[in-house]
ModelCIF file with pLDDT and N, C-alpha, C, O atoms, coordinates in Angstrom:
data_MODEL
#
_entry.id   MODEL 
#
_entity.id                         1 
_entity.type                       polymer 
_entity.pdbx_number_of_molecules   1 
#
_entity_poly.entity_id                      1 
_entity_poly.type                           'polypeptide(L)' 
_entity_poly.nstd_linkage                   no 
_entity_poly.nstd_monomer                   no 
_entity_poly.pdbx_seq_one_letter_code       
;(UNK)(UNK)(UNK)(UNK)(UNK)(UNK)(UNK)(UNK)(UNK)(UNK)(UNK)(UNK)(UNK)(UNK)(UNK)(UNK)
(UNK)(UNK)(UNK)(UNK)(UNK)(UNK)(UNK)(UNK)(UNK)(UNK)(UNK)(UNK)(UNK)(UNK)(UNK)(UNK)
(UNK)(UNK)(UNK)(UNK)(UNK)(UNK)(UNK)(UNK)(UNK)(UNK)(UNK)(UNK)
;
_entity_poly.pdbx_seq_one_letter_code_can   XXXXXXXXXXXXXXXXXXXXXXXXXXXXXXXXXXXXXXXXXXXX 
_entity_poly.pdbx_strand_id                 A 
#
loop_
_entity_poly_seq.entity_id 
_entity_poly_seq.num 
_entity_poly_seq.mon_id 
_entity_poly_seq.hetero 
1 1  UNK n 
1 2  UNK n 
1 3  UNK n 
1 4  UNK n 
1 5  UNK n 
1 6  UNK n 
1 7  UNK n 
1 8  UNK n 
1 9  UNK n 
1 10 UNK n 
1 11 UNK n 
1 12 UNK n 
1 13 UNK n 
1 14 UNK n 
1 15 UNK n 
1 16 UNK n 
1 17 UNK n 
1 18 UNK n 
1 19 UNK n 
1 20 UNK n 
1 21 UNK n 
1 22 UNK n 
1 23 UNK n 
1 24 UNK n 
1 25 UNK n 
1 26 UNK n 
1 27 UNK n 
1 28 UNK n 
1 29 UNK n 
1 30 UNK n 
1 31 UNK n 
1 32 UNK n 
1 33 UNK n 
1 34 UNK n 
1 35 UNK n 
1 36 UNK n 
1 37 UNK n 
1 38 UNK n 
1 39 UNK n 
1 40 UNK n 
1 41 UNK n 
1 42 UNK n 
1 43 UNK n 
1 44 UNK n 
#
_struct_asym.id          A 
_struct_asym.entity_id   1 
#
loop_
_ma_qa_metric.id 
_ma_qa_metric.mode 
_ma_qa_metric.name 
_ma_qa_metric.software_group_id 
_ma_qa_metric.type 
1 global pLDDT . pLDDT 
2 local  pLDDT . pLDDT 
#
_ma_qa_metric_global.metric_id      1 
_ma_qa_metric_global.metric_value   97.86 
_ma_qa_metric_global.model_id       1 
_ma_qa_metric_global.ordinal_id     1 
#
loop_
_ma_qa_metric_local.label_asym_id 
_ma_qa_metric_local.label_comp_id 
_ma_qa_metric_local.label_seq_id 
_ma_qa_metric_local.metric_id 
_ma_qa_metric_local.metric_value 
_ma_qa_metric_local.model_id 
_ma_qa_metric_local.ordinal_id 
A UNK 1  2 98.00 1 1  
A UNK 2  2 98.00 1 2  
A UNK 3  2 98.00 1 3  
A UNK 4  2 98.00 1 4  
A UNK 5  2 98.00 1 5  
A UNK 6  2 98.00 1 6  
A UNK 7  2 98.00 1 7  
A UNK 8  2 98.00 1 8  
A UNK 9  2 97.00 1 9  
A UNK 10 2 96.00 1 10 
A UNK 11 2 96.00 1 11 
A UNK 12 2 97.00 1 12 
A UNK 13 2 98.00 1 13 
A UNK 14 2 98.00 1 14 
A UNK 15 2 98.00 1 15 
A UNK 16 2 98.00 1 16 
A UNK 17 2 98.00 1 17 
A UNK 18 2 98.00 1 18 
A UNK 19 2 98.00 1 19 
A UNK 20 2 98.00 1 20 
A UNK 21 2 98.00 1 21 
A UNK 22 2 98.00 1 22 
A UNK 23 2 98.00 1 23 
A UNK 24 2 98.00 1 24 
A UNK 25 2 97.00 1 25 
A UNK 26 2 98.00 1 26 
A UNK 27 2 98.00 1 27 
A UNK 28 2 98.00 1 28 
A UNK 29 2 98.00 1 29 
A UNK 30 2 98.00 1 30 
A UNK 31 2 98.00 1 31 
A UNK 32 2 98.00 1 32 
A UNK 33 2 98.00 1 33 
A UNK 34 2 98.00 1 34 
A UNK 35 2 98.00 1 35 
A UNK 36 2 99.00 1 36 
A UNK 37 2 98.00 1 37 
A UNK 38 2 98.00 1 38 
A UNK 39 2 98.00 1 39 
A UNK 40 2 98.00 1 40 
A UNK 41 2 98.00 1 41 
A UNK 42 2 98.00 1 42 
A UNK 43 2 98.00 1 43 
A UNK 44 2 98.00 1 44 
#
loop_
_atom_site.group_PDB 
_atom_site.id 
_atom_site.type_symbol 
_atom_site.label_atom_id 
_atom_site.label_alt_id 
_atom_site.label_comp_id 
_atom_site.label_asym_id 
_atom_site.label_entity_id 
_atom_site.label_seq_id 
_atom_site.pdbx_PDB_ins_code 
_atom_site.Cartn_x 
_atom_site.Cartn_y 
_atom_site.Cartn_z 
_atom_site.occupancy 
_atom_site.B_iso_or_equiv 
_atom_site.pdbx_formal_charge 
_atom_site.auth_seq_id 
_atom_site.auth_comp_id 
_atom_site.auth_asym_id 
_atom_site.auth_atom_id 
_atom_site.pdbx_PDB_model_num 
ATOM 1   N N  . UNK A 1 1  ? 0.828  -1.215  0.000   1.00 98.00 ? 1  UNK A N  1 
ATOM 2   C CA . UNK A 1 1  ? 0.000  0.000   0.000   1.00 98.00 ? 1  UNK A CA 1 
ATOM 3   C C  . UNK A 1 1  ? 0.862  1.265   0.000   1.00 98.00 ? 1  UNK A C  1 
ATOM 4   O O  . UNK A 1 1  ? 0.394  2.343   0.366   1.00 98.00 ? 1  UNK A O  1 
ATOM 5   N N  . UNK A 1 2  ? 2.485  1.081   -0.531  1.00 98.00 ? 2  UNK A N  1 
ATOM 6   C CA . UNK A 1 2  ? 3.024  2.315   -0.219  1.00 98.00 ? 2  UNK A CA 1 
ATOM 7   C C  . UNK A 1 2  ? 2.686  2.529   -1.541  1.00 98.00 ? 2  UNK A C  1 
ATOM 8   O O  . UNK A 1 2  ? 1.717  2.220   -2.234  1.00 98.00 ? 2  UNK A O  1 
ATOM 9   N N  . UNK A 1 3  ? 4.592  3.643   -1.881  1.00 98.00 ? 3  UNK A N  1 
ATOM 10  C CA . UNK A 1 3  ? 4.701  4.259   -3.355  1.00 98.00 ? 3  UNK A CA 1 
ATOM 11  C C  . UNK A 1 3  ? 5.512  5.228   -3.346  1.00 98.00 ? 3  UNK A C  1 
ATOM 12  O O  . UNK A 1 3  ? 6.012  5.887   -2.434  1.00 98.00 ? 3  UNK A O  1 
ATOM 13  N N  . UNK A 1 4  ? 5.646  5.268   -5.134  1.00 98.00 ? 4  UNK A N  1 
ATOM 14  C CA . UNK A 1 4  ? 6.727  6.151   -4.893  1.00 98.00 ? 4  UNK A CA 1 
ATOM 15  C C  . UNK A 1 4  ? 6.235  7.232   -5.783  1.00 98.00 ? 4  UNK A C  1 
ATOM 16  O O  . UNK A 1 4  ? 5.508  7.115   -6.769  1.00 98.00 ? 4  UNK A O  1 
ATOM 17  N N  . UNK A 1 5  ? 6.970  8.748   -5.057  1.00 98.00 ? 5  UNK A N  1 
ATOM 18  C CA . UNK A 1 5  ? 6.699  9.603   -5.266  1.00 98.00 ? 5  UNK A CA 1 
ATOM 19  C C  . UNK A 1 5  ? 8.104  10.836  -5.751  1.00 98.00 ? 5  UNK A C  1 
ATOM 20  O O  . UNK A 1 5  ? 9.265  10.765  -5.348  1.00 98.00 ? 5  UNK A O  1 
ATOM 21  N N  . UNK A 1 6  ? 7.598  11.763  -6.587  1.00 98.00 ? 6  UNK A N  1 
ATOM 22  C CA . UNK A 1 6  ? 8.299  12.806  -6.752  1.00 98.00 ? 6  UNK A CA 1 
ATOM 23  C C  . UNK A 1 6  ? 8.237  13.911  -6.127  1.00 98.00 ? 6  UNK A C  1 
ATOM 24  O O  . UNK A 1 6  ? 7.060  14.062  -5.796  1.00 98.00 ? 6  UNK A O  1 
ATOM 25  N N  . UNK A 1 7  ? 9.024  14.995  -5.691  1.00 98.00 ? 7  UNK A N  1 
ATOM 26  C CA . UNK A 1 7  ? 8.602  16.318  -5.219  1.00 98.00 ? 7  UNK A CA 1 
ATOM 27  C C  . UNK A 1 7  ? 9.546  17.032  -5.996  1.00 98.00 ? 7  UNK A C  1 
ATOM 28  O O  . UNK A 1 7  ? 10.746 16.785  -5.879  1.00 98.00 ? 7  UNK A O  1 
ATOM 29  N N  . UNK A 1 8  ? 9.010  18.125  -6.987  1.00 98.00 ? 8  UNK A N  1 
ATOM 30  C CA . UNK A 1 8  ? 9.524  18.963  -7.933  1.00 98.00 ? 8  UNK A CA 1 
ATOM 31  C C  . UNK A 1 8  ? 9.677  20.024  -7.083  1.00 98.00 ? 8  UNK A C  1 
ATOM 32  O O  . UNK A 1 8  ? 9.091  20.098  -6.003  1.00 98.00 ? 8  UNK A O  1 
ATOM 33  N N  . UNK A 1 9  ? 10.537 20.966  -7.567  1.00 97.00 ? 9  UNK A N  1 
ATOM 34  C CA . UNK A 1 9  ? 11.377 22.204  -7.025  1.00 97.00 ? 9  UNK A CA 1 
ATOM 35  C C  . UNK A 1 9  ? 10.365 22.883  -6.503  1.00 97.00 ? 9  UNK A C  1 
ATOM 36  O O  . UNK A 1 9  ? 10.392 23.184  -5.309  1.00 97.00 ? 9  UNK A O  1 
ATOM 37  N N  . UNK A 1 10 ? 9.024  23.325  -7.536  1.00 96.00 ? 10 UNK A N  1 
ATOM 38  C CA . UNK A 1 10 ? 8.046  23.770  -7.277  1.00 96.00 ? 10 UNK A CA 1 
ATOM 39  C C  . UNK A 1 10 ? 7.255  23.384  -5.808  1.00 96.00 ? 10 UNK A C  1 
ATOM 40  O O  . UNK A 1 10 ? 6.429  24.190  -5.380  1.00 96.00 ? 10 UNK A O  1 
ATOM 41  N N  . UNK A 1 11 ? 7.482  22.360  -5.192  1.00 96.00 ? 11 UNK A N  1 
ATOM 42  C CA . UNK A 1 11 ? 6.559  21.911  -4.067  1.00 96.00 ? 11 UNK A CA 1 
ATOM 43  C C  . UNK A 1 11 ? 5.497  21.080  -4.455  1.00 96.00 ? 11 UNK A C  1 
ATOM 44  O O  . UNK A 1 11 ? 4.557  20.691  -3.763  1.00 96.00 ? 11 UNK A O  1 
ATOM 45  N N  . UNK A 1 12 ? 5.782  20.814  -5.809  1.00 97.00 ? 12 UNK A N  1 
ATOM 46  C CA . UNK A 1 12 ? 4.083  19.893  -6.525  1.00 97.00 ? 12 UNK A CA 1 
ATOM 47  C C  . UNK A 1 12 ? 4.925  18.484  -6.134  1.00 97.00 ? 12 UNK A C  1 
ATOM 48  O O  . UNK A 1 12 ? 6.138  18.336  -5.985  1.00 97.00 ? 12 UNK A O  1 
ATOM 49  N N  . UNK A 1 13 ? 3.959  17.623  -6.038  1.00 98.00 ? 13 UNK A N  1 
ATOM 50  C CA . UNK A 1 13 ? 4.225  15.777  -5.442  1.00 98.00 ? 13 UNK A CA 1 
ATOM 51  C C  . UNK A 1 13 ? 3.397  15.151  -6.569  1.00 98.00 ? 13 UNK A C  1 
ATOM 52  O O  . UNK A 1 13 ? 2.295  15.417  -7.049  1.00 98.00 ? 13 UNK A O  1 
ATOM 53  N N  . UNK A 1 14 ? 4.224  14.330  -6.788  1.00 98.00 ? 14 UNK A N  1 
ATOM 54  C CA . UNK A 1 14 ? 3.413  13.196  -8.152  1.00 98.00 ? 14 UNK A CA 1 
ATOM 55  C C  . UNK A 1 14 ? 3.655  12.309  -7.920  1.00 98.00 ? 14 UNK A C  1 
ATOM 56  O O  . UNK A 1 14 ? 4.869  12.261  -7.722  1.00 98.00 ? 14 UNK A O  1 
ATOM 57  N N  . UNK A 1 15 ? 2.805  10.641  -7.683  1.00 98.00 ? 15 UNK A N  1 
ATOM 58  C CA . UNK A 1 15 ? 3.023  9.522   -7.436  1.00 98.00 ? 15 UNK A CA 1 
ATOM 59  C C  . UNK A 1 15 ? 3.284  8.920   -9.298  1.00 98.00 ? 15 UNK A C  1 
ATOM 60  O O  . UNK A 1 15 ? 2.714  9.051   -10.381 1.00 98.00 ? 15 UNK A O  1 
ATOM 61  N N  . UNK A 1 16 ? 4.807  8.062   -8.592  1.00 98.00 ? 16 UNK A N  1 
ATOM 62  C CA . UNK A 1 16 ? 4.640  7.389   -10.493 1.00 98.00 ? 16 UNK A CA 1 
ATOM 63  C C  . UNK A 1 16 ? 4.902  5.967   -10.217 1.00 98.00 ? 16 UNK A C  1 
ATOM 64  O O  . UNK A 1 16 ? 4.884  5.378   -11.297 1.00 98.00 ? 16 UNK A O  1 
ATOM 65  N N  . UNK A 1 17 ? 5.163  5.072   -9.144  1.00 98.00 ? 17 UNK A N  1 
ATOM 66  C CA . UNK A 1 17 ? 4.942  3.618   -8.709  1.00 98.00 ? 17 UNK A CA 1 
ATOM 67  C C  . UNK A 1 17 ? 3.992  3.719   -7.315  1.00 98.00 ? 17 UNK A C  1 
ATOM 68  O O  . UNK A 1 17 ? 4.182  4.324   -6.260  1.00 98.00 ? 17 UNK A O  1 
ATOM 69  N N  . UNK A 1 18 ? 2.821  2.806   -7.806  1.00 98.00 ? 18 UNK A N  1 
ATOM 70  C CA . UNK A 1 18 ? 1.759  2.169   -6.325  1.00 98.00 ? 18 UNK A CA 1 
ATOM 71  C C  . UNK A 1 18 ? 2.240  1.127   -6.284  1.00 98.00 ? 18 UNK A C  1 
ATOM 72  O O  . UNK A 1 18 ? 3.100  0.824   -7.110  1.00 98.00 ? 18 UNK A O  1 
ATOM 73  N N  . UNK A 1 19 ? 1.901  0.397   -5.467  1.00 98.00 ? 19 UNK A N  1 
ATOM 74  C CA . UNK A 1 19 ? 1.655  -0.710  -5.198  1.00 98.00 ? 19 UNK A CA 1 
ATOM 75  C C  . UNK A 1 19 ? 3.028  -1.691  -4.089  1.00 98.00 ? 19 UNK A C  1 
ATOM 76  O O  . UNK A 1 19 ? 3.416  -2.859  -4.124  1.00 98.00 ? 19 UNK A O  1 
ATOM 77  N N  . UNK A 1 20 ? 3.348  -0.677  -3.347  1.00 98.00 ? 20 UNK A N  1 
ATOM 78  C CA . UNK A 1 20 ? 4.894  -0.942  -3.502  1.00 98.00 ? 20 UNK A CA 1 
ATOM 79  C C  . UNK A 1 20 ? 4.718  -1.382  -1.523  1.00 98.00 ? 20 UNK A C  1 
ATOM 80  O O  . UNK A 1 20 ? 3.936  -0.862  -0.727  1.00 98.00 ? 20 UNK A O  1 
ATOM 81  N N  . UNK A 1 21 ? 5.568  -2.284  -1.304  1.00 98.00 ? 21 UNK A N  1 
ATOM 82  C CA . UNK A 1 21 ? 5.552  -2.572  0.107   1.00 98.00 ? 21 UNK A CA 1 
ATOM 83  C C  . UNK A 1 21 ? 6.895  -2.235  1.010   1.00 98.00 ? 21 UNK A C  1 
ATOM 84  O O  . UNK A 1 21 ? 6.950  -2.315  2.237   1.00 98.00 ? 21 UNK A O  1 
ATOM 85  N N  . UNK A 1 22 ? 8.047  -1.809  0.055   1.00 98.00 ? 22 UNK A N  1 
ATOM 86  C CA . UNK A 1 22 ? 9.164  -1.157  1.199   1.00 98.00 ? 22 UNK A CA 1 
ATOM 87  C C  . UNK A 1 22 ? 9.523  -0.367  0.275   1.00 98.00 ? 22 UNK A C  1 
ATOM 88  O O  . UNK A 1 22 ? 10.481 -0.798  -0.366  1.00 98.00 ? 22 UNK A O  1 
ATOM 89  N N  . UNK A 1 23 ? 9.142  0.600   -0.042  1.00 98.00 ? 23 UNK A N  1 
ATOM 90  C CA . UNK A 1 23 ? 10.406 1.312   -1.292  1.00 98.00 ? 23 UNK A CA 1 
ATOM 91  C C  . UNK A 1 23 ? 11.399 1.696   -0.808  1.00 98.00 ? 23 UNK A C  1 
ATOM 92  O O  . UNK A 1 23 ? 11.373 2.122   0.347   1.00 98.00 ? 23 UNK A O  1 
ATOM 93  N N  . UNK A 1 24 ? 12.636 1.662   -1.579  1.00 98.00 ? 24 UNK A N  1 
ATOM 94  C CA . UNK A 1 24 ? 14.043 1.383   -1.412  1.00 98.00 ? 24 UNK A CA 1 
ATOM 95  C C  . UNK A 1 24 ? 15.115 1.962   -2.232  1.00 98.00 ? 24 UNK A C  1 
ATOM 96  O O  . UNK A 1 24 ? 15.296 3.118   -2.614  1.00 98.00 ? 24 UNK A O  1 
ATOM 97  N N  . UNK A 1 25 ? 15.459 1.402   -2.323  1.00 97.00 ? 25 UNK A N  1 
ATOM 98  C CA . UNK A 1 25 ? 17.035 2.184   -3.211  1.00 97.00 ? 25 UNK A CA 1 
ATOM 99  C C  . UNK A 1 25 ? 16.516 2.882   -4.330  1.00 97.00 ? 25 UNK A C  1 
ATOM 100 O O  . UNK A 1 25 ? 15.386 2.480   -4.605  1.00 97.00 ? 25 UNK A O  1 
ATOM 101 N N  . UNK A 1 26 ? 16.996 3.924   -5.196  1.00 98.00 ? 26 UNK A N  1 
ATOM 102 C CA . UNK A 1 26 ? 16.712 4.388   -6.172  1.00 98.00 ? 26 UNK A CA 1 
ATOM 103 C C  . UNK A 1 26 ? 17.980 5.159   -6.948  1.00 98.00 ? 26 UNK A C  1 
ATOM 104 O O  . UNK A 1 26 ? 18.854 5.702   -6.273  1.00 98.00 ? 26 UNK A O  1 
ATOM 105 N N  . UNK A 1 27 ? 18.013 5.169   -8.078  1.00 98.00 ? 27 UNK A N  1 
ATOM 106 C CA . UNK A 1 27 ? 19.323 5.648   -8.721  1.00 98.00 ? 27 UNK A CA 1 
ATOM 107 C C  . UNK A 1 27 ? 19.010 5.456   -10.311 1.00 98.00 ? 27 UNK A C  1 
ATOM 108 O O  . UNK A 1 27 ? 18.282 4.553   -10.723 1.00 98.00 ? 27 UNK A O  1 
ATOM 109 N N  . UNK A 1 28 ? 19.588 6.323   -11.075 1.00 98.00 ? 28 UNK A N  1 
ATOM 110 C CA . UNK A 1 28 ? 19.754 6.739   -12.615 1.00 98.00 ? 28 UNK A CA 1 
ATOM 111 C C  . UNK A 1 28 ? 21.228 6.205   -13.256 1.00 98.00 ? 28 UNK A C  1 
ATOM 112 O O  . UNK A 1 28 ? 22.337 6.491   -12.805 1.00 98.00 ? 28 UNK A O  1 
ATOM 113 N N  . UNK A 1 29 ? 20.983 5.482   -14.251 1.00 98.00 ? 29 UNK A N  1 
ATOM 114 C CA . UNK A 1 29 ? 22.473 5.649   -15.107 1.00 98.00 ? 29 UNK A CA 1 
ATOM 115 C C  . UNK A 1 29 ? 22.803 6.840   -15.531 1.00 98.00 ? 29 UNK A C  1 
ATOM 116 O O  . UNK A 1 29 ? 22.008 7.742   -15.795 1.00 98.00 ? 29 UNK A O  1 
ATOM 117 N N  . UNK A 1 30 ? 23.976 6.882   -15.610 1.00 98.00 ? 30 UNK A N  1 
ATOM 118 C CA . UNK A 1 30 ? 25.059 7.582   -16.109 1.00 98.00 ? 30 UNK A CA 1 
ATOM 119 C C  . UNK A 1 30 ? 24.264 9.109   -17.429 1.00 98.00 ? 30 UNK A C  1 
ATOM 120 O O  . UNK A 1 30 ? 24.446 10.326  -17.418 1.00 98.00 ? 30 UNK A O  1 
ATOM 121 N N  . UNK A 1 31 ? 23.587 8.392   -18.177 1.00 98.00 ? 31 UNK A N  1 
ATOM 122 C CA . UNK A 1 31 ? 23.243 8.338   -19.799 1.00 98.00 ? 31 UNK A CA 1 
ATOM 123 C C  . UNK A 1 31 ? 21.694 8.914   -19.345 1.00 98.00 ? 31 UNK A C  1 
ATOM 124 O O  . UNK A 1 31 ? 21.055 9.574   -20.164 1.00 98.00 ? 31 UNK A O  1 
ATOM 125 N N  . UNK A 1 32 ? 21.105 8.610   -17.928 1.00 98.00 ? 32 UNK A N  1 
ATOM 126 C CA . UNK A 1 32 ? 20.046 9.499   -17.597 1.00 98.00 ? 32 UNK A CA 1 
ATOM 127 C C  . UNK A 1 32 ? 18.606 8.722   -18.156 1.00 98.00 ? 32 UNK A C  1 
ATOM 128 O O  . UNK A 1 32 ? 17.432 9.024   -17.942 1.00 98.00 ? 32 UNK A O  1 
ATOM 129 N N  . UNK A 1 33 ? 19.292 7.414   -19.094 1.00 98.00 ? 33 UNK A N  1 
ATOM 130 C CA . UNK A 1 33 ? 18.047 6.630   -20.164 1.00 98.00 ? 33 UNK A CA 1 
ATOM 131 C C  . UNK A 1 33 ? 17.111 5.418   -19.435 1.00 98.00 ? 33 UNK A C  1 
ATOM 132 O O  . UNK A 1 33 ? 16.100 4.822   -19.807 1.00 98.00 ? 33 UNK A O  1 
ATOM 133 N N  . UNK A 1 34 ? 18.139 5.331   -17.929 1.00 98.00 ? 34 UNK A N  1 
ATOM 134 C CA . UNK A 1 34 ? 17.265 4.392   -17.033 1.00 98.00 ? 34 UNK A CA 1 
ATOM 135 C C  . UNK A 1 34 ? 17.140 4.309   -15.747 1.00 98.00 ? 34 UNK A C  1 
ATOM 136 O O  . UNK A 1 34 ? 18.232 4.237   -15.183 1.00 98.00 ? 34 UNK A O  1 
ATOM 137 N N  . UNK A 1 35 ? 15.982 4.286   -14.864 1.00 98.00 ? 35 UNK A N  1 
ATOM 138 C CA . UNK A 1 35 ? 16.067 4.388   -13.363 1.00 98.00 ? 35 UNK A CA 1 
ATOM 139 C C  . UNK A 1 35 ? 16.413 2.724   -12.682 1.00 98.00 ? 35 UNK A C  1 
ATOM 140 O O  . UNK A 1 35 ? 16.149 1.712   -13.331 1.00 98.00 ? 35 UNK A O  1 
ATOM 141 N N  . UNK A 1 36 ? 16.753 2.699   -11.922 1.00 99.00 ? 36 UNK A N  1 
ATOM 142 C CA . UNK A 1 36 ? 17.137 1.532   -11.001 1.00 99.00 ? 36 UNK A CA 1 
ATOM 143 C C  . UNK A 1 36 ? 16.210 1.888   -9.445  1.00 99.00 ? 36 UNK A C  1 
ATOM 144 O O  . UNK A 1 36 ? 16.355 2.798   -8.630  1.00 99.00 ? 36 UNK A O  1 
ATOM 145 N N  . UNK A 1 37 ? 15.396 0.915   -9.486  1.00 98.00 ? 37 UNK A N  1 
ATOM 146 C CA . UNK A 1 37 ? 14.614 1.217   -8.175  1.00 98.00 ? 37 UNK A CA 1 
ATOM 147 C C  . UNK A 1 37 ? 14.050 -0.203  -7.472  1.00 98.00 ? 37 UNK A C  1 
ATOM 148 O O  . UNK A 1 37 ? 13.529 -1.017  -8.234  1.00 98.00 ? 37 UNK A O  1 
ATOM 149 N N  . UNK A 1 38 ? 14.114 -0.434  -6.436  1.00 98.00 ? 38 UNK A N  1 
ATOM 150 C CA . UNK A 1 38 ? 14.218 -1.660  -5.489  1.00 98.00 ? 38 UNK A CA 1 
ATOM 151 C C  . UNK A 1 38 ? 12.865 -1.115  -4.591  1.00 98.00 ? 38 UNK A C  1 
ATOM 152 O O  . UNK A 1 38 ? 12.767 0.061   -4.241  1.00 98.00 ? 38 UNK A O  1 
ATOM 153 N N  . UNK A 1 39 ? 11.741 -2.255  -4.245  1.00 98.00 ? 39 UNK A N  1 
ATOM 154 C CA . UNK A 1 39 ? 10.867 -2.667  -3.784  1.00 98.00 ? 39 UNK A CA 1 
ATOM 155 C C  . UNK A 1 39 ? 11.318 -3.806  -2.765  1.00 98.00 ? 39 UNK A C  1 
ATOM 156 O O  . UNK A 1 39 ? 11.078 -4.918  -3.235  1.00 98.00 ? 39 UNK A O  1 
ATOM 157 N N  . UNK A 1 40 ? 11.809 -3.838  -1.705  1.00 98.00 ? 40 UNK A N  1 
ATOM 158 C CA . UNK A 1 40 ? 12.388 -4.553  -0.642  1.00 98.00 ? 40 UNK A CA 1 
ATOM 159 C C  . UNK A 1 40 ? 12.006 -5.981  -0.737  1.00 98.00 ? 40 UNK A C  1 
ATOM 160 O O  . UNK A 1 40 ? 12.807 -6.915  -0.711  1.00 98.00 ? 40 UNK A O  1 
ATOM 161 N N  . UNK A 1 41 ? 10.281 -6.111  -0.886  1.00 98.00 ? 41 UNK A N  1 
ATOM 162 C CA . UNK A 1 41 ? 9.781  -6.867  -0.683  1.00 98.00 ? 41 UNK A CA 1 
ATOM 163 C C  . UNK A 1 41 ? 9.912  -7.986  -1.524  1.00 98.00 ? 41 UNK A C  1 
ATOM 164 O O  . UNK A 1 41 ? 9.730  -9.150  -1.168  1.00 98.00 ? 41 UNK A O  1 
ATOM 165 N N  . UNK A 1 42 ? 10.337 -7.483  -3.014  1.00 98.00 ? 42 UNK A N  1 
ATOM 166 C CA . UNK A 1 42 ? 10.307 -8.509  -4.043  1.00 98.00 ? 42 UNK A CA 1 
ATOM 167 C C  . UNK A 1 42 ? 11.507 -9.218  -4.099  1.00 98.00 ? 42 UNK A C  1 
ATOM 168 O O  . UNK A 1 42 ? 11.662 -10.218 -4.800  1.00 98.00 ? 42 UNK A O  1 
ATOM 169 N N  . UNK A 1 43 ? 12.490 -8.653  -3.270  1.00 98.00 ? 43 UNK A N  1 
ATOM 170 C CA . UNK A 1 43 ? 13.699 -8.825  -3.796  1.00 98.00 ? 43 UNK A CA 1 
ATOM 171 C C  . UNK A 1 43 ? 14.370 -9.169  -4.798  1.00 98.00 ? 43 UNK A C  1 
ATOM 172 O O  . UNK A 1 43 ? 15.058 -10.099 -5.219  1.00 98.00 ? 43 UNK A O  1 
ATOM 173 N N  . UNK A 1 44 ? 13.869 -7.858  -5.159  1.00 98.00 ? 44 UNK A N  1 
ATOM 174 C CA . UNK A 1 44 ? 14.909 -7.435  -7.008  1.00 98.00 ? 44 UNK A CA 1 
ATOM 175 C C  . UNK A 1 44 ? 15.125 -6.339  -6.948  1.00 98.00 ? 44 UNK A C  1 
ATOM 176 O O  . UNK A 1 44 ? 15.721 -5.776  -7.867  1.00 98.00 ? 44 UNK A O  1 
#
């Protein structure tokens, strides 16, 4: 029942993953072309 969310410079919040039960690590390549993001629970 969590999720993950953005908060832009502006102060606006946008959810762009539901469903999520520990959200976790998060990180971008290099190249900016892909996110890396970990859900605890699934372990992946």
């Amino acid at each position: 029942v969590g999720a993950l969310y953005r908060l832009d410079p502006d102060g606006a919040v946008s959810c762009h993953i539901e469903g999520v039960t520990v959200s976790n690590g998060i990180d971008w390549s290099p190249d900016d072309q892909l996110m890396y993001y970990i859900d605890t629970a699934t372990r992946r």
